[in-house]
PDB file of N, CA and C in Angstrom:
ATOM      1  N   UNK A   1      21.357  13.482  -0.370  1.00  0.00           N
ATOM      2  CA  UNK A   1      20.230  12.835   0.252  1.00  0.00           C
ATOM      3  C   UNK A   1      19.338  13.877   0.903  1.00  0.00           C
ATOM      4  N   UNK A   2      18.011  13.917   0.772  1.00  0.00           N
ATOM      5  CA  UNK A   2      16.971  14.445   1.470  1.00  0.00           C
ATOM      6  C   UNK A   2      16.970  14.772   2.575  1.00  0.00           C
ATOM      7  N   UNK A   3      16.231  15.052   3.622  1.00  0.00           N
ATOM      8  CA  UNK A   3      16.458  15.130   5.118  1.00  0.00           C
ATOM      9  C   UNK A   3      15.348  14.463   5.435  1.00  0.00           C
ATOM     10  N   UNK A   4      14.648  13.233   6.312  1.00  0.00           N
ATOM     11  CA  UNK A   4      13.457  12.544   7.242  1.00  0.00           C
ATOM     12  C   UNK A   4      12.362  13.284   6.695  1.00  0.00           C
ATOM     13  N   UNK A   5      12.378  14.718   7.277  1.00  0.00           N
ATOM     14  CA  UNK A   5      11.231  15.289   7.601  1.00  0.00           C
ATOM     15  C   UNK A   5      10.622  15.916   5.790  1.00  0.00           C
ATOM     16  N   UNK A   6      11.483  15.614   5.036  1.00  0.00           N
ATOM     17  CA  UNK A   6      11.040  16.068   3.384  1.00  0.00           C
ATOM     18  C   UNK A   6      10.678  14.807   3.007  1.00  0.00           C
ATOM     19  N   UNK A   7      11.088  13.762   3.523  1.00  0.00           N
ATOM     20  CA  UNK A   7      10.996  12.776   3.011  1.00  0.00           C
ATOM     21  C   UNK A   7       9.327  12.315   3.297  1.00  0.00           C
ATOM     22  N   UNK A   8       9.442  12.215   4.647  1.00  0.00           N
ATOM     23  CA  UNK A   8       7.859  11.911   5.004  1.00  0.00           C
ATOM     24  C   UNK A   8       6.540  12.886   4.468  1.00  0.00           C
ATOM     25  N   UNK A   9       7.002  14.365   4.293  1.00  0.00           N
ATOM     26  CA  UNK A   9       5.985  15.021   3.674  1.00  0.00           C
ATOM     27  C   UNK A   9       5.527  14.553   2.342  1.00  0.00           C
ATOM     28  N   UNK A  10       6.578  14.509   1.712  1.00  0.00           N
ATOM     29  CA  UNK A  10       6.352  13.454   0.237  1.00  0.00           C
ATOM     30  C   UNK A  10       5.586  12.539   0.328  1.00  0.00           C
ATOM     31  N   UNK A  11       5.613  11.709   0.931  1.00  0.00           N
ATOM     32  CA  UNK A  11       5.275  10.700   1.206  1.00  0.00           C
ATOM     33  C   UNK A  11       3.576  10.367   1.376  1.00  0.00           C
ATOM     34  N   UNK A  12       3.509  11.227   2.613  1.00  0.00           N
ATOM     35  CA  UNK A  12       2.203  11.703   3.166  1.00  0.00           C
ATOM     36  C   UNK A  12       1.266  12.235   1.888  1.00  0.00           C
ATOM     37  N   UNK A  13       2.116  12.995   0.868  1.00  0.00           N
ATOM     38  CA  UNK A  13       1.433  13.727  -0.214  1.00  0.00           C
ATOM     39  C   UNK A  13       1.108  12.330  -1.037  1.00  0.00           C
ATOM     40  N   UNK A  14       1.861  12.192  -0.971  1.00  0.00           N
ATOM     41  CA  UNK A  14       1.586  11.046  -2.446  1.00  0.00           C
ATOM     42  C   UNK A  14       0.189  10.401  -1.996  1.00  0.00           C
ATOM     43  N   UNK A  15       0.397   9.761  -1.181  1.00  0.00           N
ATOM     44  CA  UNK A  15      -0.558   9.235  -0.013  1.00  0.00           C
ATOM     45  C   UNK A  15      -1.722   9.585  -0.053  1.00  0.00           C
ATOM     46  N   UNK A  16      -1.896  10.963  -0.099  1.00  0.00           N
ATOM     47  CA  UNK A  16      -3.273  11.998  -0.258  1.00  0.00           C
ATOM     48  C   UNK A  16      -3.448  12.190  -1.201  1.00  0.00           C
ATOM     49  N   UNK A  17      -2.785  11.860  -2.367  1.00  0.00           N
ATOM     50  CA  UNK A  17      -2.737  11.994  -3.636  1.00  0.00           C
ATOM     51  C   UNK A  17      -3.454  10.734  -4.392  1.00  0.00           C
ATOM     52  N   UNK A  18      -3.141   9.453  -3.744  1.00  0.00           N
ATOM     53  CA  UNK A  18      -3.261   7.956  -4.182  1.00  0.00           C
ATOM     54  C   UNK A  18      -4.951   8.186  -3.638  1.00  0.00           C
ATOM     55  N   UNK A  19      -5.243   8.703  -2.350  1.00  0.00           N
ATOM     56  CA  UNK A  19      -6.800   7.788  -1.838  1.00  0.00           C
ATOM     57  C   UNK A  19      -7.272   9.227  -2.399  1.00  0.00           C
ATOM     58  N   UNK A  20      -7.065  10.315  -3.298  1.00  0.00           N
ATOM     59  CA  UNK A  20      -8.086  11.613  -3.731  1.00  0.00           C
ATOM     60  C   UNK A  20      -8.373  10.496  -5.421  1.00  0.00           C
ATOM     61  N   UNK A  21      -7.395   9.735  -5.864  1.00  0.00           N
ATOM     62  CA  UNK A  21      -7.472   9.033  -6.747  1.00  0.00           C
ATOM     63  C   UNK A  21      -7.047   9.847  -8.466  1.00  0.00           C
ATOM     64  N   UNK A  22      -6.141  10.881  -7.672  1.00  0.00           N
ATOM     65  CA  UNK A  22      -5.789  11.435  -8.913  1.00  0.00           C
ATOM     66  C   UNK A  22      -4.419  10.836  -9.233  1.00  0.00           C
ATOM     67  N   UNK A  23      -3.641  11.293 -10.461  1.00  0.00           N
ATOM     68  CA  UNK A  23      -2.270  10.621 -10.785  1.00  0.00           C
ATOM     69  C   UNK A  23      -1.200  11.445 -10.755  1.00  0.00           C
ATOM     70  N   UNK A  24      -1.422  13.132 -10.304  1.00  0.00           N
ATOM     71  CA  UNK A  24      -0.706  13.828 -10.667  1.00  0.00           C
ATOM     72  C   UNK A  24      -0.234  14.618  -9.554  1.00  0.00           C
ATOM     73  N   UNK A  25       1.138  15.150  -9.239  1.00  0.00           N
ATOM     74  CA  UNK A  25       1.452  15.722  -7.950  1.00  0.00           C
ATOM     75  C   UNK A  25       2.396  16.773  -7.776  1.00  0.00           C
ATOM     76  N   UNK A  26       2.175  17.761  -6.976  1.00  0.00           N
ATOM     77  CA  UNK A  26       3.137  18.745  -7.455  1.00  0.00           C
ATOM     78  C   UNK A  26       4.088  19.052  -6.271  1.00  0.00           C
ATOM     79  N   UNK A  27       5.390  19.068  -6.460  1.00  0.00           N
ATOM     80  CA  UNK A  27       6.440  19.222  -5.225  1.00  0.00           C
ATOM     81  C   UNK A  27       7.532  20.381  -5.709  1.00  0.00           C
ATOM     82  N   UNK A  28       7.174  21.603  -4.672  1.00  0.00           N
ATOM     83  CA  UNK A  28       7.543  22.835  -5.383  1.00  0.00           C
ATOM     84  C   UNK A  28       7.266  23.358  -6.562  1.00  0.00           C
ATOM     85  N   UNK A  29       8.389  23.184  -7.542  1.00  0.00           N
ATOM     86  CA  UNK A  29       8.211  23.777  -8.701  1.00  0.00           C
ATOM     87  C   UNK A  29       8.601  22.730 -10.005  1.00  0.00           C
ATOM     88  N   UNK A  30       8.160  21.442  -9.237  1.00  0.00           N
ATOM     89  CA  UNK A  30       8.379  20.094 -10.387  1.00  0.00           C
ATOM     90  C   UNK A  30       6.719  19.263 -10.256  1.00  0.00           C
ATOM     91  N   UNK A  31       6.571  19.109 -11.327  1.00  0.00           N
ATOM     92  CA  UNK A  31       4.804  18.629 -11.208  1.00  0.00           C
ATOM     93  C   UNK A  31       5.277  17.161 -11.659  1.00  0.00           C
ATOM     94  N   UNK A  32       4.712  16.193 -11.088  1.00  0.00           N
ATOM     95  CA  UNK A  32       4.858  14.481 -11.462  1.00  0.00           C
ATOM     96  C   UNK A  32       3.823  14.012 -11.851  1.00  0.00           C
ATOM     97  N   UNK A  33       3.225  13.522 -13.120  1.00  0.00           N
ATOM     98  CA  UNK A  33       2.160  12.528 -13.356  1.00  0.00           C
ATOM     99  C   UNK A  33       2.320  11.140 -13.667  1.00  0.00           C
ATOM    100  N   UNK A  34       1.780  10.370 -12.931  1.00  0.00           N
ATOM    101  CA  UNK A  34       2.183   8.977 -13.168  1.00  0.00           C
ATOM    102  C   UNK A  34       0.984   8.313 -13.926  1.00  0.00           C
ATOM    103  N   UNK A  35       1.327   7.008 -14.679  1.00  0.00           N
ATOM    104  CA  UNK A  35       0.410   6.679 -15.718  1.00  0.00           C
ATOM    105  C   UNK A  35      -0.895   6.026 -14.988  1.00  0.00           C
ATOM    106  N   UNK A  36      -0.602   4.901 -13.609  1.00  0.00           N
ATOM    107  CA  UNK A  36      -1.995   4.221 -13.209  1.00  0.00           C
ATOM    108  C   UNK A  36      -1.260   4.084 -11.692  1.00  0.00           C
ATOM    109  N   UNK A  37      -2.403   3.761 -10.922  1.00  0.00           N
ATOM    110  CA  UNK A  37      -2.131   3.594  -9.449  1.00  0.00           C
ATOM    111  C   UNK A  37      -1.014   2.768  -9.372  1.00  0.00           C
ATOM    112  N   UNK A  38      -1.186   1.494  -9.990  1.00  0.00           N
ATOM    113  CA  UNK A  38       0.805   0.586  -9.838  1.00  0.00           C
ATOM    114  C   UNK A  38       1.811   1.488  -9.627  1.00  0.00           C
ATOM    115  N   UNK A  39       1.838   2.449 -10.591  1.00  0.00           N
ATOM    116  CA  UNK A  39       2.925   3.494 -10.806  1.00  0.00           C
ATOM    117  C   UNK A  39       3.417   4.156  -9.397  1.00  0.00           C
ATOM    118  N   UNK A  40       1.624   4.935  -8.857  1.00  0.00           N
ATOM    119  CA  UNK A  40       1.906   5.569  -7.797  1.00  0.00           C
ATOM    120  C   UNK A  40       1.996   4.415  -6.397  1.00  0.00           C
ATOM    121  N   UNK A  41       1.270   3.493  -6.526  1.00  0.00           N
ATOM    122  CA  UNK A  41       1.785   2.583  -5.346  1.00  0.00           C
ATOM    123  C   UNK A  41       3.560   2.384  -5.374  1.00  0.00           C
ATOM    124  N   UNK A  42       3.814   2.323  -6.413  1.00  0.00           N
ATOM    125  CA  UNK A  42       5.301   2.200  -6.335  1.00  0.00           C
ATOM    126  C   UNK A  42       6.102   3.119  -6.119  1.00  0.00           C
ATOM    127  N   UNK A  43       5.698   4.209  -6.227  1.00  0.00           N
ATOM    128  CA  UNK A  43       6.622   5.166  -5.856  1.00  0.00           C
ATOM    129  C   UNK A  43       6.403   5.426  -4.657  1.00  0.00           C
ATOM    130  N   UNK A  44       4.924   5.252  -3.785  1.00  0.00           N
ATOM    131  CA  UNK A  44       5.329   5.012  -2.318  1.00  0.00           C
ATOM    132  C   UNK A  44       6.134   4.138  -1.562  1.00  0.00           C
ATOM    133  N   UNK A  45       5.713   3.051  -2.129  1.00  0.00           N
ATOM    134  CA  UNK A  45       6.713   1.961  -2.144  1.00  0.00           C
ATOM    135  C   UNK A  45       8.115   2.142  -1.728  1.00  0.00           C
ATOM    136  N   UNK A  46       8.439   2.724  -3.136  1.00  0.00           N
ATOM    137  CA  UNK A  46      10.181   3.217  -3.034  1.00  0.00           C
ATOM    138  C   UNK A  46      10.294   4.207  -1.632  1.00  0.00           C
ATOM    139  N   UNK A  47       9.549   4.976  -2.152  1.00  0.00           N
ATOM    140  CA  UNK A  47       9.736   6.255  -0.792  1.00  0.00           C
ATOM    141  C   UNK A  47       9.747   5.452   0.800  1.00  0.00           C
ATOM    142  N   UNK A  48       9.099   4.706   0.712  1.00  0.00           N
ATOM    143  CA  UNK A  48       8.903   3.773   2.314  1.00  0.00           C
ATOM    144  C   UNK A  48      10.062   3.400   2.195  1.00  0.00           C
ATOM    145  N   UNK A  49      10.953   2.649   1.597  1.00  0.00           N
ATOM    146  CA  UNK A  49      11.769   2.299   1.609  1.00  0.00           C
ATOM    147  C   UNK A  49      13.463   2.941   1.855  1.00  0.00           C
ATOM    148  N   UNK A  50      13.638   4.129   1.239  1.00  0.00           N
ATOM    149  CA  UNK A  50      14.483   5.006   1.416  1.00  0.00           C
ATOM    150  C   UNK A  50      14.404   5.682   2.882  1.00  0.00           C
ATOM    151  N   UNK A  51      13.344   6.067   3.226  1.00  0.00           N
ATOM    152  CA  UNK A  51      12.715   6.642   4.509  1.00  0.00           C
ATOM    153  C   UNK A  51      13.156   5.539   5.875  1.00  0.00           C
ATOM    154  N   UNK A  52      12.817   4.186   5.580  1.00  0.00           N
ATOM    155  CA  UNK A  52      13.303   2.996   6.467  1.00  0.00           C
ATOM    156  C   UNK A  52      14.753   2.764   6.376  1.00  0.00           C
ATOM    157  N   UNK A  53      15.402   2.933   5.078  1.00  0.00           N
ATOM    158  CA  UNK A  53      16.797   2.679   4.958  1.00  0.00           C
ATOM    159  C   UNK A  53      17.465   4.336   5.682  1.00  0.00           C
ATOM    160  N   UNK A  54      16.923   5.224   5.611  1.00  0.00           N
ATOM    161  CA  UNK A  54      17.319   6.910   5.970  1.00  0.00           C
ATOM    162  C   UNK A  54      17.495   6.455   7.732  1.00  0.00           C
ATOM    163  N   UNK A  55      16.276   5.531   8.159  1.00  0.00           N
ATOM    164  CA  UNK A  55      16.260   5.748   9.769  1.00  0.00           C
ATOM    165  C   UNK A  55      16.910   4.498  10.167  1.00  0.00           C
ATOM    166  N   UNK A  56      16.858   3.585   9.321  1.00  0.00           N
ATOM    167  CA  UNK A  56      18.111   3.043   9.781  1.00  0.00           C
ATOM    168  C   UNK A  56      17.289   1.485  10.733  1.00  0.00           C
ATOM    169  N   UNK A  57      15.879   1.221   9.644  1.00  0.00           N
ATOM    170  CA  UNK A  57      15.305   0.074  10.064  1.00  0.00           C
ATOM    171  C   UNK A  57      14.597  -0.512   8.753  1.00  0.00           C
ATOM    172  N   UNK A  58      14.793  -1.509   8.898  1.00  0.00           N
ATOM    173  CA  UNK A  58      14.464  -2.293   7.377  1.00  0.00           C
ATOM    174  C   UNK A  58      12.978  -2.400   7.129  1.00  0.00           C
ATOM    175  N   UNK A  59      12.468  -2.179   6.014  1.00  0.00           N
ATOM    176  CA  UNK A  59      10.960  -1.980   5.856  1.00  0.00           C
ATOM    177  C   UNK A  59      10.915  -4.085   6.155  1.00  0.00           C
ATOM    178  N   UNK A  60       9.833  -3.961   6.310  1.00  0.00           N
ATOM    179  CA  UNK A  60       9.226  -5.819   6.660  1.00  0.00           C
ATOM    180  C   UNK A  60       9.257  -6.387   4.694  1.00  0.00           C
ATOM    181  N   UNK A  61       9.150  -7.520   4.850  1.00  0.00           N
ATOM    182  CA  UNK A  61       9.193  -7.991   3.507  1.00  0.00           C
ATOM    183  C   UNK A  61       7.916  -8.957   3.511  1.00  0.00           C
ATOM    184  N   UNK A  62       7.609  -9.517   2.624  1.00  0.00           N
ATOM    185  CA  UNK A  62       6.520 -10.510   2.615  1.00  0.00           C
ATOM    186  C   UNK A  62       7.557 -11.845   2.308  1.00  0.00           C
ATOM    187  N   UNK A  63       7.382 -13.032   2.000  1.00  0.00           N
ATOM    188  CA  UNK A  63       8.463 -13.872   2.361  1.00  0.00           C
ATOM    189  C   UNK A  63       7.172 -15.313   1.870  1.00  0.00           C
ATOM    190  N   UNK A  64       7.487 -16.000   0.569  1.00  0.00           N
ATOM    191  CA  UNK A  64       6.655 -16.797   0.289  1.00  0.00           C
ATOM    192  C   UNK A  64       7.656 -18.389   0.209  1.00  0.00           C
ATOM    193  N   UNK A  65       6.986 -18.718   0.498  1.00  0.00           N
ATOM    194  CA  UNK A  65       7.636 -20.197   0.996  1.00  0.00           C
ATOM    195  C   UNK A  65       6.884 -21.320  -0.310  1.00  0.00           C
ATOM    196  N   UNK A  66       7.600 -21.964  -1.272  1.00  0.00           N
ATOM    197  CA  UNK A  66       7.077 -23.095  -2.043  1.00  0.00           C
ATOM    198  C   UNK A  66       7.388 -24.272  -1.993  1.00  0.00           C
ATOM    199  N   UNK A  67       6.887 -25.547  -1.623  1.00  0.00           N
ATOM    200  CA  UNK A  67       7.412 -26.872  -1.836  1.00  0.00           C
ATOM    201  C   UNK A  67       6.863 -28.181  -2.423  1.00  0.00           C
ATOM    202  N   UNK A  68       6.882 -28.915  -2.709  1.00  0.00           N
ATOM    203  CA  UNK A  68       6.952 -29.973  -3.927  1.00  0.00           C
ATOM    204  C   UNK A  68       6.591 -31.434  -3.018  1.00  0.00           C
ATOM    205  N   UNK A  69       6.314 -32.034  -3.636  1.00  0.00           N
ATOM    206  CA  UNK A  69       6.403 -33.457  -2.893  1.00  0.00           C
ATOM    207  C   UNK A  69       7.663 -34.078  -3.661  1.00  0.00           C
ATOM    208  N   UNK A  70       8.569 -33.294  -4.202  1.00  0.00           N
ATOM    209  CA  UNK A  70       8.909 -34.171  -5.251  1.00  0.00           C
ATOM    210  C   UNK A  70       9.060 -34.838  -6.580  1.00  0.00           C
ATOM    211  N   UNK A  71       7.655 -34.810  -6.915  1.00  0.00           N
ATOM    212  CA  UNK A  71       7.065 -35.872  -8.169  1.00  0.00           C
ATOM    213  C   UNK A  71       7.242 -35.418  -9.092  1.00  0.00           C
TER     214      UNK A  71
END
């Protein structure tokens, strides 16, 4: 596992990476190109998530509620 503080730099990059509006990112000596923003929203995504599970607080969820009359 990573350590917090690699984790959030990543993060932050991607981040600066998503609003420069390019797809491609380089971390050390491994370069990542992803195909469309979904891609890279999701891999922040994930990263938020590991980072919240790392500190030991659950990222928030969205939570949709559906109901019926019945008929």
């Amino acid at each position: 596992m990573t350590d917090i503080s690699t984790l959030r730099a990543r993060l932050e990059a991607l981040k600066k990476v998503r609003s420069s509006g390019a797809l491609e990112i380089t971390f050390g000596d491994r370069t990542i190109r992803y195909r469309n923003d979904r891609d890279l929203a999701t891999a922040i995504a994930a990263l938020e998530d590991e980072i919240a599970q790392a500190v030991g607080t659950p990222r928030p969820r969205n939570l949709v509620v559906r109901s019926t009359k019945g008929w």
